[in-house]
C-alpha atoms as a PDB file:
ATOM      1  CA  UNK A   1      92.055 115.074  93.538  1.00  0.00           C
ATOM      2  CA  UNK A   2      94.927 113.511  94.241  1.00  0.00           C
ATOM      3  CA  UNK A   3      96.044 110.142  93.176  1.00  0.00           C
ATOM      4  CA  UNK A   4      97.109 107.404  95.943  1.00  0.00           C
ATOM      5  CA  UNK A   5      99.575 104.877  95.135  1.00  0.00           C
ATOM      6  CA  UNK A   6      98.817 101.380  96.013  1.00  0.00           C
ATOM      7  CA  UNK A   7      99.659  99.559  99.165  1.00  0.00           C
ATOM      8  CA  UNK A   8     102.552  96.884  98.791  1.00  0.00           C
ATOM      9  CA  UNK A   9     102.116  94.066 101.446  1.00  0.00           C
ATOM     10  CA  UNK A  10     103.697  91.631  99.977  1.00  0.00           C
ATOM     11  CA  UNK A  11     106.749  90.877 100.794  1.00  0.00           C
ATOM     12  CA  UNK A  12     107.275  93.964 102.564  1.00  0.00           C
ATOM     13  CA  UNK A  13     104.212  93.900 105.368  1.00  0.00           C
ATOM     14  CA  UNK A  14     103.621  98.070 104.036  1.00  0.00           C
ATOM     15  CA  UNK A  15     106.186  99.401 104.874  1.00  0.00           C
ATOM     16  CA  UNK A  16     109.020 100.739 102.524  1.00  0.00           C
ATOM     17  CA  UNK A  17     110.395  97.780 100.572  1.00  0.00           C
ATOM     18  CA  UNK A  18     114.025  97.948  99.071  1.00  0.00           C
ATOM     19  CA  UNK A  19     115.534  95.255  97.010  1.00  0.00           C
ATOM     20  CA  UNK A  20     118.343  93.941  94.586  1.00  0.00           C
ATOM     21  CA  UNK A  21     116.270  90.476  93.333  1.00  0.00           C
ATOM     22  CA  UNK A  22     115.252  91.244  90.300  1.00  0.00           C
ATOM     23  CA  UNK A  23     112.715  88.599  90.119  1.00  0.00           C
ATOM     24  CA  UNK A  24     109.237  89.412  92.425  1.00  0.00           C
ATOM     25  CA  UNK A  25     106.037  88.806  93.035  1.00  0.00           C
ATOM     26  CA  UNK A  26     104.237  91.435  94.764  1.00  0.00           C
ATOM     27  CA  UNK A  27     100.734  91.992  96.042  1.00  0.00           C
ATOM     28  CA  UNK A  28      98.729  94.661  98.271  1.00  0.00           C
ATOM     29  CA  UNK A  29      95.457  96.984  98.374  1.00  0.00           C
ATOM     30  CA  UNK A  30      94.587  99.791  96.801  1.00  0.00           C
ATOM     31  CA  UNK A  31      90.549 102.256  96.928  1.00  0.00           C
ATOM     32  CA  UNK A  32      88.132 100.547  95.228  1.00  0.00           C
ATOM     33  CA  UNK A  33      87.854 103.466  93.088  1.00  0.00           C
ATOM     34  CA  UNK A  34      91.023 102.714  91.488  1.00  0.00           C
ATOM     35  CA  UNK A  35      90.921 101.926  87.644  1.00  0.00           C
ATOM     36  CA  UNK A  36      94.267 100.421  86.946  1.00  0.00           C
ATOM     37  CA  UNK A  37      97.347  99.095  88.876  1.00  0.00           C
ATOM     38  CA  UNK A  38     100.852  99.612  86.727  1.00  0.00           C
ATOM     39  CA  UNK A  39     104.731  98.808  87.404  1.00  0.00           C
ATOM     40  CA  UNK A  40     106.739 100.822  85.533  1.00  0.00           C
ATOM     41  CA  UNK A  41     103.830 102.350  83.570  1.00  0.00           C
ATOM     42  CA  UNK A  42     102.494  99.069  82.212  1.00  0.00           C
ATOM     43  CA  UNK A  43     100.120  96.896  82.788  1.00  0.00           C
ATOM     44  CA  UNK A  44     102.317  93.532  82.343  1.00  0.00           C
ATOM     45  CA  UNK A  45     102.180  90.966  85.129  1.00  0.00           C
ATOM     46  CA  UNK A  46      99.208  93.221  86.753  1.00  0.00           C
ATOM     47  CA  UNK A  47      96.212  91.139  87.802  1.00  0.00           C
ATOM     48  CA  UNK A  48      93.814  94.003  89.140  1.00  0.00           C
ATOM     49  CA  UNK A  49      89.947  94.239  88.630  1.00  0.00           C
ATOM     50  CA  UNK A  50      88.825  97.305  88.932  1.00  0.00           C
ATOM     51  CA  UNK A  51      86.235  98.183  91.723  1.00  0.00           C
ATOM     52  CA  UNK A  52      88.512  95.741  93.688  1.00  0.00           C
ATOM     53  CA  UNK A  53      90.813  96.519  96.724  1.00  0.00           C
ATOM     54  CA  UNK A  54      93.565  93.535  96.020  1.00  0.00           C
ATOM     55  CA  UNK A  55      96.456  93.403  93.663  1.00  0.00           C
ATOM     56  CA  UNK A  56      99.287  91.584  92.732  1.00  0.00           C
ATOM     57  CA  UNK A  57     102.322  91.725  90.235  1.00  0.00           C
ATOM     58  CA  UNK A  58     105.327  89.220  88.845  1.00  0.00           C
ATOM     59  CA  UNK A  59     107.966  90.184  86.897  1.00  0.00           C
ATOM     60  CA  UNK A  60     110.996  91.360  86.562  1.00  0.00           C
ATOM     61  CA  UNK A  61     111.849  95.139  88.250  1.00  0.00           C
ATOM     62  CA  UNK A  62     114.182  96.900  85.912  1.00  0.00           C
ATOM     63  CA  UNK A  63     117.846  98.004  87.665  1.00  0.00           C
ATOM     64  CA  UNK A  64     117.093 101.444  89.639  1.00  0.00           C
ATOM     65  CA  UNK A  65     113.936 102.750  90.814  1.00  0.00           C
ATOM     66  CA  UNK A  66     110.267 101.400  89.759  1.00  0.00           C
ATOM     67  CA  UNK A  67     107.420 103.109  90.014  1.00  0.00           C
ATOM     68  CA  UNK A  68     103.971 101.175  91.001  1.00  0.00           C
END
């Protein structure tokens, strides 16, 4: 079974989000059946509960592409 990746609608309303501020806070949905919500493979900054649909992140993205 495939794996989804997480909605982001925060600040980018779900669509594809690009950005050069390092600095974010970001939030969105994800299947209740979802154990664990990471950016950049770790759980830093995460607050998730699994068996929940809502997330959000802060942090700091790292220069390039990041991976949620």
């Amino acid at each position: 079974m495939a794996i989804s990746a997480p909605v982001i609608l925060l600040p980018s309303g779900g669509v594809s989000y690009t950005t050069d501020t390092r600095i974010q806070t970001l939030s969105g949905t994800t299947s209740s059946n979802t154990n664990q919500i990471r950016v950049n493979n770790s759980l830093s900054g995460v607050s998730y509960t699994p068996g929940d649909t809502d997330w959000a992140w802060a942090g700091s993205l790292e220069n390039g592409l990041n991976i949620i």
